[in-house]
C-alpha atoms as a PDB file:
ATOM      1  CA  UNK A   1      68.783 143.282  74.086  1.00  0.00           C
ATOM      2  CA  UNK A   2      65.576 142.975  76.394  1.00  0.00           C
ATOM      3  CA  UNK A   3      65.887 142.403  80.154  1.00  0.00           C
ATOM      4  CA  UNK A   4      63.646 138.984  79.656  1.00  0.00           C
ATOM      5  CA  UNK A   5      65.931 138.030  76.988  1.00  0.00           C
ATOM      6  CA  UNK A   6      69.441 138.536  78.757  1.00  0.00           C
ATOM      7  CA  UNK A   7      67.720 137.119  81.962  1.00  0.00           C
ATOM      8  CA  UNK A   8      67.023 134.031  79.729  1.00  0.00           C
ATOM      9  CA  UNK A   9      70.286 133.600  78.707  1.00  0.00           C
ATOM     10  CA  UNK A  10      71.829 134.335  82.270  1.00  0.00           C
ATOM     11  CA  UNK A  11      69.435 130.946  83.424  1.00  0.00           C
ATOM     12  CA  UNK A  12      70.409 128.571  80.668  1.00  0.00           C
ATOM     13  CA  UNK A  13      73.773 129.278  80.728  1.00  0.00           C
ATOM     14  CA  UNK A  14      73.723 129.276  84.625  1.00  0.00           C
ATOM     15  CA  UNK A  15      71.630 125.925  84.526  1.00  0.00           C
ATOM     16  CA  UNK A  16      74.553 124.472  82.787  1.00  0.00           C
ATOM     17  CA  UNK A  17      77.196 125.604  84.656  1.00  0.00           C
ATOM     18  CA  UNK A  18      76.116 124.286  87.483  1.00  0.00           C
ATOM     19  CA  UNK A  19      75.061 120.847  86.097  1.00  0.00           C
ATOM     20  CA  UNK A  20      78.223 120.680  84.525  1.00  0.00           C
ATOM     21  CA  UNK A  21      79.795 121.007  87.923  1.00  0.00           C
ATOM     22  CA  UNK A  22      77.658 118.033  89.262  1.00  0.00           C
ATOM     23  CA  UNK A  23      78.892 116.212  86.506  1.00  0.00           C
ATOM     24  CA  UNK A  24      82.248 116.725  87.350  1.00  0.00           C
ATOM     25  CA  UNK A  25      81.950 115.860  90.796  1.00  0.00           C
ATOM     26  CA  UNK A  26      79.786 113.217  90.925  1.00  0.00           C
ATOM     27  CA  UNK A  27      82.208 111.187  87.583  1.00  0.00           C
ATOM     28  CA  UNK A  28      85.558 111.707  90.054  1.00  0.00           C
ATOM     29  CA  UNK A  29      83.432 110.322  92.958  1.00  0.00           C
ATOM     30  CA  UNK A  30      81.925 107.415  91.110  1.00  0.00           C
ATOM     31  CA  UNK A  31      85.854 106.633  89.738  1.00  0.00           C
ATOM     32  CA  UNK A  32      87.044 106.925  93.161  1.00  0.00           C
ATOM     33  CA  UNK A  33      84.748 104.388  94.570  1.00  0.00           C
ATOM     34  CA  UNK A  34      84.937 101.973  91.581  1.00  0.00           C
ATOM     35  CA  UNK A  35      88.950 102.217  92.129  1.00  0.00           C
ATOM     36  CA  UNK A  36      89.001 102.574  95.652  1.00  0.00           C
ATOM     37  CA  UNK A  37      91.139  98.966  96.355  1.00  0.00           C
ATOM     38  CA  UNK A  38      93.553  99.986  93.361  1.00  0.00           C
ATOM     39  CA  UNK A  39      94.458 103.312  94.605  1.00  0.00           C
ATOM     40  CA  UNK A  40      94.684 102.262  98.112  1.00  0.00           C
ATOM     41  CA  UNK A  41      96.005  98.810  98.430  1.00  0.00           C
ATOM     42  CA  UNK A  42      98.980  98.841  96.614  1.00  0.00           C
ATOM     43  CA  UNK A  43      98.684  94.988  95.775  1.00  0.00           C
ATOM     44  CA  UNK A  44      97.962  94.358  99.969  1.00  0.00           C
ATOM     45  CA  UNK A  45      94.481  92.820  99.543  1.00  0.00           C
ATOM     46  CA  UNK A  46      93.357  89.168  98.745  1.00  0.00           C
ATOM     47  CA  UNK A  47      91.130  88.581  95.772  1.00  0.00           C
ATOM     48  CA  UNK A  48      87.692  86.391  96.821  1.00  0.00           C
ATOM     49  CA  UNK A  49      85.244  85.155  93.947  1.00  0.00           C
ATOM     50  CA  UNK A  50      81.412  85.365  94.798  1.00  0.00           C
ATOM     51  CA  UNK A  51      79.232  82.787  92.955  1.00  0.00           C
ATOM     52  CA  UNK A  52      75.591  82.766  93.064  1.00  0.00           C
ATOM     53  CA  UNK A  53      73.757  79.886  92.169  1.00  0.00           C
ATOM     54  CA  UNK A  54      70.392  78.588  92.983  1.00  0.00           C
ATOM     55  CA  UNK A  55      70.354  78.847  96.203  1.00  0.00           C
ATOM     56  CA  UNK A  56      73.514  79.110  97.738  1.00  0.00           C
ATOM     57  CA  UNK A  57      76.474  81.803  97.366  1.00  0.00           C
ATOM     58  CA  UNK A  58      79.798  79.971  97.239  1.00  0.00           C
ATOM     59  CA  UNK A  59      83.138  81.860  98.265  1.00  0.00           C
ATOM     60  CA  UNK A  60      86.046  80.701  96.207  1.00  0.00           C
ATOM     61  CA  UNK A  61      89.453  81.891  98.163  1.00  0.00           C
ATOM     62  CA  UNK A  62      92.858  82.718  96.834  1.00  0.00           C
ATOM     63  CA  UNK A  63      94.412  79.508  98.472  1.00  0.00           C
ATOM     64  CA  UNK A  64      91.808  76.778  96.539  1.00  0.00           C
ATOM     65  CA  UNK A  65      89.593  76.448  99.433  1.00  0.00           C
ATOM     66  CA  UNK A  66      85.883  76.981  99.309  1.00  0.00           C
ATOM     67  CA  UNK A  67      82.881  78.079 101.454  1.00  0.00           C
ATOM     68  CA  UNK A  68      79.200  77.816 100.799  1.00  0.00           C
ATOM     69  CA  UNK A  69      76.739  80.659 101.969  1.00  0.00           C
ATOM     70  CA  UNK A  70      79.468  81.301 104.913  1.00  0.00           C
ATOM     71  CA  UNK A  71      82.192  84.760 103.790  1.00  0.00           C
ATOM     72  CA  UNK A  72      84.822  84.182 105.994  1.00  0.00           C
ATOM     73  CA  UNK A  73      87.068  87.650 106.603  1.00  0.00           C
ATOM     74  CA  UNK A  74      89.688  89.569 108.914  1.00  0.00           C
ATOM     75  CA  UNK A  75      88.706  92.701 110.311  1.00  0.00           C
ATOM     76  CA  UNK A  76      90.378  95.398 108.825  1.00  0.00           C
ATOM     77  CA  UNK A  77      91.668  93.273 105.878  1.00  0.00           C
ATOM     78  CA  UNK A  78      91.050  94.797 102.386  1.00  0.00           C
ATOM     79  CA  UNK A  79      89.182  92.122  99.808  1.00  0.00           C
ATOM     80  CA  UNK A  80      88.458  92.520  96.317  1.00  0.00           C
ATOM     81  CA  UNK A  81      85.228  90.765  95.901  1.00  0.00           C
ATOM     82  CA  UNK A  82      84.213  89.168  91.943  1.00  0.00           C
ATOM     83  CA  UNK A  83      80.690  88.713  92.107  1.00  0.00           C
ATOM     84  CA  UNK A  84      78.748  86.566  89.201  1.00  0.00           C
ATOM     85  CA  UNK A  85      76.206  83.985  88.980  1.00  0.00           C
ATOM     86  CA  UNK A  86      76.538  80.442  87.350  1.00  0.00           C
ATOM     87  CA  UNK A  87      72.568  80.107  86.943  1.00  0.00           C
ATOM     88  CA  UNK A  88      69.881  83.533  87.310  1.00  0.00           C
ATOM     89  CA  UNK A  89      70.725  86.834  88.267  1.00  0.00           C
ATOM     90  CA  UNK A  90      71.467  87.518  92.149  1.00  0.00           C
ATOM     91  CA  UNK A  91      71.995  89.989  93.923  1.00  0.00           C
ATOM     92  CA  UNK A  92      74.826  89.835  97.123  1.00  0.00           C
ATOM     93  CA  UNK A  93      73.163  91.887  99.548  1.00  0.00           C
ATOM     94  CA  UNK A  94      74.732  92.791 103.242  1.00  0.00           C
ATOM     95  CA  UNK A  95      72.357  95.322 104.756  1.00  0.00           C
ATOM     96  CA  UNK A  96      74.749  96.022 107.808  1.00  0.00           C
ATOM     97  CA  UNK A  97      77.279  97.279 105.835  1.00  0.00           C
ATOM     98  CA  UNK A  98      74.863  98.632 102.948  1.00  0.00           C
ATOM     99  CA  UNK A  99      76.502  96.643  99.964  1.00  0.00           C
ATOM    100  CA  UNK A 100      74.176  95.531  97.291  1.00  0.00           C
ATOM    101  CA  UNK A 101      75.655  94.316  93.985  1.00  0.00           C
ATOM    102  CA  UNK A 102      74.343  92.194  91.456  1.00  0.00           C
ATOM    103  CA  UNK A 103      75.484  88.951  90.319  1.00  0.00           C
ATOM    104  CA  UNK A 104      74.943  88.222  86.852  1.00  0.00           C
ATOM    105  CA  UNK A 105      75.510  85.201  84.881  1.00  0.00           C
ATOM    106  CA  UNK A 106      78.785  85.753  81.787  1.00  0.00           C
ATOM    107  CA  UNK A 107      79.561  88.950  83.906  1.00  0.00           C
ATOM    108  CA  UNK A 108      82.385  89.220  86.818  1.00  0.00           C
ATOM    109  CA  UNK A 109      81.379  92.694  89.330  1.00  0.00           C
ATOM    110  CA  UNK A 110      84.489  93.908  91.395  1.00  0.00           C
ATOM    111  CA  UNK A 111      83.400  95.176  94.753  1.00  0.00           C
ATOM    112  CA  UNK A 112      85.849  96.135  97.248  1.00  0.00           C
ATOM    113  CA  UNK A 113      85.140  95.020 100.867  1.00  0.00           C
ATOM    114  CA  UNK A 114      86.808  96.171 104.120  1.00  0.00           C
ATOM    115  CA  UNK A 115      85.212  95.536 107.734  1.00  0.00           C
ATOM    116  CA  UNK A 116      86.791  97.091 110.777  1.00  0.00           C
ATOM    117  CA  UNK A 117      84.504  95.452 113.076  1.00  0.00           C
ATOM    118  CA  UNK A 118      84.614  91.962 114.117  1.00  0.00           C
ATOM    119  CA  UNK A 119      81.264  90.396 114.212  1.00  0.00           C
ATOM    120  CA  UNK A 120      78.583  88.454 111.847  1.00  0.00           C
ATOM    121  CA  UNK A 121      76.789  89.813 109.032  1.00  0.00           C
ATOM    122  CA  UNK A 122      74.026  88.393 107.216  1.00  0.00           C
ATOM    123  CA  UNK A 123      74.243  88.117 103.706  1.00  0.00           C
ATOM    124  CA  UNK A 124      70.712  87.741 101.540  1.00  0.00           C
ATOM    125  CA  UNK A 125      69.685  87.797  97.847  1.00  0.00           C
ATOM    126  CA  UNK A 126      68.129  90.735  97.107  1.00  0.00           C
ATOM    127  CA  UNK A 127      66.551  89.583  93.436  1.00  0.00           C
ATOM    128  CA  UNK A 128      63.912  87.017  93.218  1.00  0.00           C
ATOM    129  CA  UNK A 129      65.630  84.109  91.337  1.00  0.00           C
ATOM    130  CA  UNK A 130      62.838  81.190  92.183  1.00  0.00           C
ATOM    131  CA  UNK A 131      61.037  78.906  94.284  1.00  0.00           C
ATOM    132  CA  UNK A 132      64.180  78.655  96.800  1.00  0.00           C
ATOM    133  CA  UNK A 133      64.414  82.265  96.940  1.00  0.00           C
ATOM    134  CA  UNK A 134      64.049  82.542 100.505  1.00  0.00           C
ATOM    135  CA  UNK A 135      66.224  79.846 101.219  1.00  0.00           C
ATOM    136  CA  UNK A 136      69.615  81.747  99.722  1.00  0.00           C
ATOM    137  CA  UNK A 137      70.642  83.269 103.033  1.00  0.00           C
ATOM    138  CA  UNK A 138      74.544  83.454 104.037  1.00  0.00           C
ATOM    139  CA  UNK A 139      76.466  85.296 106.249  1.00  0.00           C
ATOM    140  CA  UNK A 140      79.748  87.139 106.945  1.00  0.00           C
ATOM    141  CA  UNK A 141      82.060  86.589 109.727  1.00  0.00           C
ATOM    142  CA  UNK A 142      84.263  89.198 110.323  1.00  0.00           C
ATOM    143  CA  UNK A 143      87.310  87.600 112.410  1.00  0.00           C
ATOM    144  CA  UNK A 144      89.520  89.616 114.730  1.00  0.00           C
END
């Protein structure tokens, strides 16, 4: 066999190895992070639904009550967050704690949400969804 064909060879098969690898590691990554409340929490977490209308974002809580545009959180708490839209597509945006997920109508998003540090974060839409755009601003506040 020629040197240029064995040195072929050696850089496909080498290409693919290591691409394979990537694969690997970034799919056991990407499951840990989707899963990342289920493997952790053991059932110790609180379940919050996200709803994004025009142009508001309304917080549904496990015990009935609601809040509009206003997230309402312990520090340190674990919350599994179901984002979708009743109108447009949305996206729940907190630049402080870089989360970005969209909310689309007929689809539920699980995000999982845990702040260690008590404070307020502002919460926008990050996808144009009309006239009011700029008005769908909300914010989190993180309590001790």
């Amino acid at each position: 066999m020629e040197k240029s064909r064995l040195f072929e060879y050696l850089t496909i098969f080498g290409a693919a190895a290591v691409l394979g690898y990537l694969a690997v590691v970034a799919a056991a990554n990407l499951y840990a992070i989707d899963n990342y409340g289920y493997r952790y929490a053991r059932g110790d977490y609180q379940t919050i639904k996200v709803v994004g209308r025009q142009f508001s974002w309304e917080f549904q809580y496990p015990n009935g009550s609601r809040s509009f545009n206003t997230l309402y959180v312990k520090a340190g708490a674990l919350y599994k967050l179901e984002i979708t839209s009743m109108d447009v597509v949305h996206s729940f945006y907190i630049p402080q704690l870089g989360i970005k997920y969209d909310a689309v109508p007929g689809f539920v998003y699980v995000m999982w949400l845990k702040v260690d540090k008590p404070g307020v974060y502002d919460i926008f839409c990050a996808e144009y969804c009309g006239s009011g755009h700029y008005l769908m601003l909300g914010r989190v506040v993180v309590e001790p």
